[in-house]
Protein backbone atom coordinates (compact mmCIF):
# COMPACT_ATOMS: atom_id res chain seq x y z
CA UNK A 1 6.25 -12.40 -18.50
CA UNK A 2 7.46 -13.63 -14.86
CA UNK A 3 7.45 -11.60 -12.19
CA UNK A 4 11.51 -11.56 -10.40
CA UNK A 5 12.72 -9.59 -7.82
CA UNK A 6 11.30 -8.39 -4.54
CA UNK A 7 10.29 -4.64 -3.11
CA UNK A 8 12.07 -2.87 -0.59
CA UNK A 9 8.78 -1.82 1.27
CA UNK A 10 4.77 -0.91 0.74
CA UNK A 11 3.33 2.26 1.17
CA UNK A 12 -0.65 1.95 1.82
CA UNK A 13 -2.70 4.88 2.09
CA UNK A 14 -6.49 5.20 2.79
CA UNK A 15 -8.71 8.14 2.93
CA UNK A 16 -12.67 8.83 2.13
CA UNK A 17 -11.84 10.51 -0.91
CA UNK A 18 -10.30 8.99 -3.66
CA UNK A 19 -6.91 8.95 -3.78
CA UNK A 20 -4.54 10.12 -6.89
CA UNK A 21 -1.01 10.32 -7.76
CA UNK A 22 -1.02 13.96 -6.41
CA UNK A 23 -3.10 13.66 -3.23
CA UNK A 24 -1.16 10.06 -2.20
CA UNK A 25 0.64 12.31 0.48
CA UNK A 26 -1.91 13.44 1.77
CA UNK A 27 -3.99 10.61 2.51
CA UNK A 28 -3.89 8.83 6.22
CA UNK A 29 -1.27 5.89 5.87
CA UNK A 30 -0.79 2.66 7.86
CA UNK A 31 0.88 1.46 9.80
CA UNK A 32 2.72 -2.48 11.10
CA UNK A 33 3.08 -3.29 6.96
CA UNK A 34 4.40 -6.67 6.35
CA UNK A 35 7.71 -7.50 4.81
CA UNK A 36 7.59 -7.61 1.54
CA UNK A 37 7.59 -11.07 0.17
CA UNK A 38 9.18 -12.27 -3.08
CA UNK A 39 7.59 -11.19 -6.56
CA UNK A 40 4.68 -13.09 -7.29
CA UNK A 41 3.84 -14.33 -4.12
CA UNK A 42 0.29 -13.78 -2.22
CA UNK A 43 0.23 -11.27 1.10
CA UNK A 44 -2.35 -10.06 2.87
CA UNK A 45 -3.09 -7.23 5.51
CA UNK A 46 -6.04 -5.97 7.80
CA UNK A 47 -6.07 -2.38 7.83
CA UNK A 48 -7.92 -1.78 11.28
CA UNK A 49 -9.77 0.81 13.14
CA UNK A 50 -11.77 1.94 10.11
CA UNK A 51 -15.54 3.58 10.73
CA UNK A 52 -18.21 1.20 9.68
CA UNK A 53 -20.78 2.61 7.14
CA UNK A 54 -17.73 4.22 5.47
CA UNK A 55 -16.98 4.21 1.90
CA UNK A 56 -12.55 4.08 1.66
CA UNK A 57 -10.43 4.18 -0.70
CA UNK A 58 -7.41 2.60 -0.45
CA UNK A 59 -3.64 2.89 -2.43
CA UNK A 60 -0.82 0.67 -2.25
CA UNK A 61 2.48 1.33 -3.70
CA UNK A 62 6.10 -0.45 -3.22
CA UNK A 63 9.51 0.95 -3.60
CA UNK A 64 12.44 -0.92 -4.92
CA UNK A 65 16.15 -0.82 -3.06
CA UNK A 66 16.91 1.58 -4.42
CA UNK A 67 13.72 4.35 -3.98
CA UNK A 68 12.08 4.02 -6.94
CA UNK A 69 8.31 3.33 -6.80
């Protein structure tokens, strides 16, 4: 199965509490996301100004062109 297409944009969402489906909302989100690149290839992203000594959870999701996620 190969992986085609690319997203429209990420969503990434962190909180101290796990993070579900229903709570995603809710949770604090981030911000200066990259572009996303094509399917299949590597990114990376710092997600800054966190506590130390913390425990986080963090959710990513993408959305397609035309709003599906």
């Amino acid at each position: 199965n190969q992986a085609v297409g690319q997203a429209e944009q990420y969503e990434l969402r962190y909180n101290t509490a796990p993070i579900t489906e229903q709570n995603f909302h809710l949770a604090a989100q981030a911000e200066g996301l990259p572009t996303p690149a094509l399917s299949g290839e590597a990114q990376t992203f710092l997600l800054a100004g966190l506590t130390s000594n913390t425990q986080y959870y963090v959710a990513l999701r993408a959305m397609d062109k035309v709003g599906n996620y």
